[in-house]
N, C-alpha and C. Protein backbone atom coordinates (compact mmCIF):
# COMPACT_ATOMS: atom_id res chain seq x y z
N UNK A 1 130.90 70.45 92.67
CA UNK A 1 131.35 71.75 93.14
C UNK A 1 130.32 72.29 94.12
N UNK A 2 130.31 73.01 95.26
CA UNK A 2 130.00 73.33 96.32
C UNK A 2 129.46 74.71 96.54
N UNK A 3 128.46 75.49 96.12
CA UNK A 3 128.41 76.37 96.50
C UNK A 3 128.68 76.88 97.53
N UNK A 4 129.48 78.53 97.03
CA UNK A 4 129.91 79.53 98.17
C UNK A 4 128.73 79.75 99.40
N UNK A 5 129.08 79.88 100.66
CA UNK A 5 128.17 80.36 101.43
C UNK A 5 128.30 81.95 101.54
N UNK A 6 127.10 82.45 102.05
CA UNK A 6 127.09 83.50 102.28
C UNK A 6 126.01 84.13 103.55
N UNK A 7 126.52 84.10 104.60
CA UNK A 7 126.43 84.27 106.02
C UNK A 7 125.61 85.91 106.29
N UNK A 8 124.55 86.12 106.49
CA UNK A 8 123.86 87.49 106.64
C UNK A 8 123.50 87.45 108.18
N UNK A 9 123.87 88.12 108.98
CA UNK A 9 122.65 88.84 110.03
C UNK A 9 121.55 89.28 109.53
N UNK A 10 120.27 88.90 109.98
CA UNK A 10 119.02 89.04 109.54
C UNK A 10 118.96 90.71 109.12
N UNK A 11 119.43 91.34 110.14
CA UNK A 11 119.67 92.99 109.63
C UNK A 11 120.52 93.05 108.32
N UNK A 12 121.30 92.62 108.24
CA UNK A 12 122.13 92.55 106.88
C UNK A 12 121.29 91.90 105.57
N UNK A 13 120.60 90.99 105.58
CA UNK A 13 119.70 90.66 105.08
C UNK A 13 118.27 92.00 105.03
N UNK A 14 117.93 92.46 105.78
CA UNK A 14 117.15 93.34 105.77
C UNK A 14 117.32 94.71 105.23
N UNK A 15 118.67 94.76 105.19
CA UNK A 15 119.40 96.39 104.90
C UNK A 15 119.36 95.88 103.12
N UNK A 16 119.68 94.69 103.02
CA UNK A 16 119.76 94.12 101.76
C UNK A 16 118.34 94.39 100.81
N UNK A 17 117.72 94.12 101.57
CA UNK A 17 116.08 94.18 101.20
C UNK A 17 115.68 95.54 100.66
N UNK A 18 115.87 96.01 101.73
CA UNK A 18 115.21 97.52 101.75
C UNK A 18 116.13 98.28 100.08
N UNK A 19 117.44 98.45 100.76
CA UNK A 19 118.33 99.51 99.77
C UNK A 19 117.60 98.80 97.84
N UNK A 20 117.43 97.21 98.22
CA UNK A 20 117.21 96.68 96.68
C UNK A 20 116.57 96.56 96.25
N UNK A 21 115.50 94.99 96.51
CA UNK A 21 114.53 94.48 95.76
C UNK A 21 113.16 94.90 96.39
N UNK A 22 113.07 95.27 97.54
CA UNK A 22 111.77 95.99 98.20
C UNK A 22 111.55 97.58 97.30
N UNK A 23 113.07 98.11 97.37
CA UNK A 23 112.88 99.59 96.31
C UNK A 23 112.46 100.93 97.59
N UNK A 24 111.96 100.39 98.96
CA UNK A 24 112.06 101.44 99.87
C UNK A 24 112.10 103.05 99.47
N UNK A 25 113.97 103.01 98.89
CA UNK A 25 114.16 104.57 98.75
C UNK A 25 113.78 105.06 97.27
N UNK A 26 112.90 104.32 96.42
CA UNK A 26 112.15 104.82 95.30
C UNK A 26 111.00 106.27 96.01
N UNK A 27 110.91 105.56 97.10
CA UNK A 27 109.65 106.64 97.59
C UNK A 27 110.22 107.48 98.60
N UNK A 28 110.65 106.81 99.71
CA UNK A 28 111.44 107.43 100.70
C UNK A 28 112.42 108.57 100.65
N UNK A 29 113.48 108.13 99.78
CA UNK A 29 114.63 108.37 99.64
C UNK A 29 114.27 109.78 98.46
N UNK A 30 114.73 111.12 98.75
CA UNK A 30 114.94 112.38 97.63
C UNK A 30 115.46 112.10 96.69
N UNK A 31 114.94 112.75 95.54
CA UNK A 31 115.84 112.71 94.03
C UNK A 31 115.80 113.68 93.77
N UNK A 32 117.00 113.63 92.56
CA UNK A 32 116.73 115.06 92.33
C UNK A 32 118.81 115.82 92.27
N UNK A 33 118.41 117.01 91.92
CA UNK A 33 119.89 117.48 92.13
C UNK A 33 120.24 118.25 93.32
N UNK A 34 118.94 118.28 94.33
CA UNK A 34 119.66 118.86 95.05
C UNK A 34 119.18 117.89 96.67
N UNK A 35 119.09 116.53 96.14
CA UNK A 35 118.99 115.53 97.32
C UNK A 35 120.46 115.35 97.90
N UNK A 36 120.86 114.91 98.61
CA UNK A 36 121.52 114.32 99.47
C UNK A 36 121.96 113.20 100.23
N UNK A 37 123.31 112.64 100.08
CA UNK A 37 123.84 111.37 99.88
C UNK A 37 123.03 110.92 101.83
N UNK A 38 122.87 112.00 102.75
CA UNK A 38 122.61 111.81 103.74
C UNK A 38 121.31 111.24 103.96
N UNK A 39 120.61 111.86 102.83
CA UNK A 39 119.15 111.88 103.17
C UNK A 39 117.58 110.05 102.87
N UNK A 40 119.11 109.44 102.85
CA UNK A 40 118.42 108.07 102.54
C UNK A 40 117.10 107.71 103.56
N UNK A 41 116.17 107.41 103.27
CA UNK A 41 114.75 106.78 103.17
C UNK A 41 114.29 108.04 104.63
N UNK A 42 114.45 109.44 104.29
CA UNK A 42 113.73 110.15 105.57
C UNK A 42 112.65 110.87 104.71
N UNK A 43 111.84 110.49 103.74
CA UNK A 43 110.85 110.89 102.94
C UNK A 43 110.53 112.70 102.92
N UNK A 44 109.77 113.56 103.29
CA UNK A 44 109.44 114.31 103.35
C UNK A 44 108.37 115.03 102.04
N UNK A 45 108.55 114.34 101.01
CA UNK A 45 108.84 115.58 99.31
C UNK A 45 107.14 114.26 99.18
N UNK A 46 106.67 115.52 98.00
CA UNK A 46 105.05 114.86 97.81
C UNK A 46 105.38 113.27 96.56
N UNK A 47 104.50 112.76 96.91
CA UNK A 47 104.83 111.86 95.83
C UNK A 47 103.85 111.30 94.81
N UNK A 48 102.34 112.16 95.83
CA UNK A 48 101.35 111.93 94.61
C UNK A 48 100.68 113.13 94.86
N UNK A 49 100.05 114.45 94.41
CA UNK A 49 99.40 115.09 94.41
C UNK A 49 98.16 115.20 93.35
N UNK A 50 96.79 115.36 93.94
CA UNK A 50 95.80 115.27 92.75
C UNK A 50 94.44 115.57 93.77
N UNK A 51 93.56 116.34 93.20
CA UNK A 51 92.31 116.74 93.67
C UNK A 51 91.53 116.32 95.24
N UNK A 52 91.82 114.95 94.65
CA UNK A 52 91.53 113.92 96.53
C UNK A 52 92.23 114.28 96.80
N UNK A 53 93.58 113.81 96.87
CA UNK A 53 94.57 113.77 98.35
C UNK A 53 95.97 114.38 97.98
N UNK A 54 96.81 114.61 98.96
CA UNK A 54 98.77 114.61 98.42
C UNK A 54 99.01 113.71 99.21
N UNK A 55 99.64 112.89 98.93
CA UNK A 55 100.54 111.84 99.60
C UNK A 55 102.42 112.60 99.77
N UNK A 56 102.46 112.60 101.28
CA UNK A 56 103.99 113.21 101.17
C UNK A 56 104.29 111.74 101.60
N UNK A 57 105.67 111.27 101.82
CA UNK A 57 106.74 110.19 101.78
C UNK A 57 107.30 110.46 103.13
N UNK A 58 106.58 109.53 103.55
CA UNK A 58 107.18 109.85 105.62
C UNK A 58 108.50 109.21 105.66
N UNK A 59 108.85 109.54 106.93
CA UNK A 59 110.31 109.23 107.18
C UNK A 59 110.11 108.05 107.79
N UNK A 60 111.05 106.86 107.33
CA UNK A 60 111.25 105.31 107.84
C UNK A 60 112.48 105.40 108.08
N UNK A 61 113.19 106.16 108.71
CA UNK A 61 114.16 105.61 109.21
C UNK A 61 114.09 105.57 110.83
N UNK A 62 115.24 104.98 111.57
CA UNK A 62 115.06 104.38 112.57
C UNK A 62 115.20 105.15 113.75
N UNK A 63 114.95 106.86 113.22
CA UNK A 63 114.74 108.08 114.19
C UNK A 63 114.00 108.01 115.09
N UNK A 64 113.98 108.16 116.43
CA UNK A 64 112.64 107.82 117.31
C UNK A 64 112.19 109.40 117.47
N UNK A 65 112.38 110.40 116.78
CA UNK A 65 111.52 112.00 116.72
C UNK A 65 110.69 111.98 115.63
N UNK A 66 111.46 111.72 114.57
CA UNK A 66 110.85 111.85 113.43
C UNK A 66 110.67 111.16 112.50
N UNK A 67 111.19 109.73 112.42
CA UNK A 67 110.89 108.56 111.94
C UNK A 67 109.91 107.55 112.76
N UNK A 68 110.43 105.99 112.31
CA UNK A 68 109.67 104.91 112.79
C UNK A 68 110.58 104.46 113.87
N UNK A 69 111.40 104.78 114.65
CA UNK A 69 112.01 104.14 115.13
C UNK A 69 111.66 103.67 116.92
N UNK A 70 110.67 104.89 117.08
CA UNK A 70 110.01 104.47 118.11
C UNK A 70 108.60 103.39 118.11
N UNK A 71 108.50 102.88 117.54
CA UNK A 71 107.25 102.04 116.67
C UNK A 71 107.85 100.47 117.04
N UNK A 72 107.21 99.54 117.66
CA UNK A 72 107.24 98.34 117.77
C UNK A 72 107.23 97.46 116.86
N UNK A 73 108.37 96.40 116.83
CA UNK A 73 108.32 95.63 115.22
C UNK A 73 107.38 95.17 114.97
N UNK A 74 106.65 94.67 115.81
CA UNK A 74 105.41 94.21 115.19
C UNK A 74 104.30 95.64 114.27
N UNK A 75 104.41 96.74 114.31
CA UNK A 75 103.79 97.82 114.40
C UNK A 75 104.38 98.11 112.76
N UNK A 76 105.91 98.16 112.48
CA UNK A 76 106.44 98.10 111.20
C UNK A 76 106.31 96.89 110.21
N UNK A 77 106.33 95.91 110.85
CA UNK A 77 105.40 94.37 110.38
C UNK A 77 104.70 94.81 109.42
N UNK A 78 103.70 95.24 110.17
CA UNK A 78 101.90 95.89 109.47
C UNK A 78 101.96 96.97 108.85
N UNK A 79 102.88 97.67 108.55
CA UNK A 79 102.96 99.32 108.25
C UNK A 79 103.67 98.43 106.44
N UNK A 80 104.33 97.24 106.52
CA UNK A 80 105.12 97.16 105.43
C UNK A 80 104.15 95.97 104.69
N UNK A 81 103.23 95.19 105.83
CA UNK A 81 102.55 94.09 104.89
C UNK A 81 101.31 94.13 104.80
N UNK A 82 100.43 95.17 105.28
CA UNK A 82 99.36 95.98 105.14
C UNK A 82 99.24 97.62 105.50
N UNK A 83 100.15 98.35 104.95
CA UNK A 83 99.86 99.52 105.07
C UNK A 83 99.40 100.36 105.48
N UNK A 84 99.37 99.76 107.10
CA UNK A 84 98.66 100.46 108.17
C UNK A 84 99.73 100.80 109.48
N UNK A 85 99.19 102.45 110.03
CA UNK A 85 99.90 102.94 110.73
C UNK A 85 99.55 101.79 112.19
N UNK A 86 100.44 102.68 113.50
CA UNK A 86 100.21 102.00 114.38
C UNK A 86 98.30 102.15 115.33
N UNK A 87 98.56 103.07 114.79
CA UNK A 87 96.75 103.30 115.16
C UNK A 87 96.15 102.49 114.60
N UNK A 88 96.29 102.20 113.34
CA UNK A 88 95.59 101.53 112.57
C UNK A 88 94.81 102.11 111.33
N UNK A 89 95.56 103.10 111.11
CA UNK A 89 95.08 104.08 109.77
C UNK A 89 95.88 103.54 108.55
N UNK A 90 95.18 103.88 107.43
CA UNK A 90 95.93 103.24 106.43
C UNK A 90 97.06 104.25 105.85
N UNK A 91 98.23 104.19 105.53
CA UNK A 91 99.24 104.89 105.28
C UNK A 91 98.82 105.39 104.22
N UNK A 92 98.80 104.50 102.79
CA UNK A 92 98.72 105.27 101.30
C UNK A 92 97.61 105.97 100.89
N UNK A 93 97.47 106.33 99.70
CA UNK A 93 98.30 105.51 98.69
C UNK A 93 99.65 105.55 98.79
N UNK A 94 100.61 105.02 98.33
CA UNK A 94 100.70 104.39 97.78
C UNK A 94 100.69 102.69 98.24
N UNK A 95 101.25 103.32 99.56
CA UNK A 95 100.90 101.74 100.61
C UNK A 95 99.45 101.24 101.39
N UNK A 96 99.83 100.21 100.77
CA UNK A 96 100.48 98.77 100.88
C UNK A 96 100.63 98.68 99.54
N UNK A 97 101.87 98.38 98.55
CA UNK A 97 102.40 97.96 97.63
C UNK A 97 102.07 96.56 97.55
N UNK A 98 101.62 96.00 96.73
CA UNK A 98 100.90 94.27 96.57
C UNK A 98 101.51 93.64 96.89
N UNK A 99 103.15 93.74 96.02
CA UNK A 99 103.86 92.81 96.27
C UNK A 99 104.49 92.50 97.71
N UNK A 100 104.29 93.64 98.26
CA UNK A 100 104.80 93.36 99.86
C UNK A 100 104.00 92.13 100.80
N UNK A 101 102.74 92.18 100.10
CA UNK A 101 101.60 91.61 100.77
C UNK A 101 102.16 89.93 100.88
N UNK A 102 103.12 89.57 99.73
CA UNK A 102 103.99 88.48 99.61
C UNK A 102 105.28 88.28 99.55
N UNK A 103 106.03 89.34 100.52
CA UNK A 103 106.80 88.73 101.28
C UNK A 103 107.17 88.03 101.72
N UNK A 104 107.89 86.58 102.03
CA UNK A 104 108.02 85.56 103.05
C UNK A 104 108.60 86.88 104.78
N UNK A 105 107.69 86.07 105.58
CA UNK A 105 107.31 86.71 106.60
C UNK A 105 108.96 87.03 107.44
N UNK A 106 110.03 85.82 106.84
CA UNK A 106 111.28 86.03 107.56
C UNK A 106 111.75 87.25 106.73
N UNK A 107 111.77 87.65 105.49
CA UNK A 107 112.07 88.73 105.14
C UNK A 107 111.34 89.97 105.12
N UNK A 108 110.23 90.43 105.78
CA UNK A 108 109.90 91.19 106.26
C UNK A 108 110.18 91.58 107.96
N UNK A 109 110.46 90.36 108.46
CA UNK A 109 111.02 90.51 109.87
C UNK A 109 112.53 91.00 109.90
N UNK A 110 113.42 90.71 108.56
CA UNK A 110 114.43 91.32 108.20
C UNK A 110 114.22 92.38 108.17
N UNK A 111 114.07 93.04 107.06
CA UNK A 111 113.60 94.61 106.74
C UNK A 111 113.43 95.46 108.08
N UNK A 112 112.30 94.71 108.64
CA UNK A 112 112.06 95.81 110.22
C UNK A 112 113.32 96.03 111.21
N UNK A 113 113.80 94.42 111.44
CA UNK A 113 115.67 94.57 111.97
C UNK A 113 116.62 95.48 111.58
């Protein structure tokens, strides 16, 4: 018997990534009762507050005002597999998440697509 195929555009594969096993809108994405079905992965809300620092939850979506969308893939590459902005500042805490650090590199080139 033959396994089914199943045919992705690397973006489809990447949209796959993000919404699931990456977890993206754990941080990104509002909760809550008065979030919004609209408001998928545009961060804003704190996600760690404590004496050092607050970490607020920037916007990754593919906005070129107020997201990443003006940002070069290679630039989101590094922002997702070392946690560094395009300057070269480090985003987190909470990023770089470890497990991102092992990614296979085609599915992080997904994700950014």
């Amino acid at each position: 018997m033959r396994a089914a195929s199943f045919d992705q555009t690397r973006a489809e594969r990447g949209r796959y990534l993000v919404e699931t096993i990456a977890g993206c809108g754990n941080c990104q994405t509002p909760k809550g009762p008065n979030a919004r079905s609209d408001e998928s992965l545009v961060g804003g809300h704190i996600l760690m507050d404590n004496p050092a620092f607050t970490t607020v939850a920037p916007n990754i979506t593919p906005d070129r005002e107020t997201g990443i969308g003006g940002w070069p893939d290679n630039q989101i590459f590094m922002a997702i597999r070392q946690g560094r902005r395009p300057d070269g500042s480090q985003i987190g805490p909470p990023m770089p998440m470890g497990f991102y650090r092992r990614i296979a590199d085609d599915d992080v080139r997904a994700m950014v697509a």
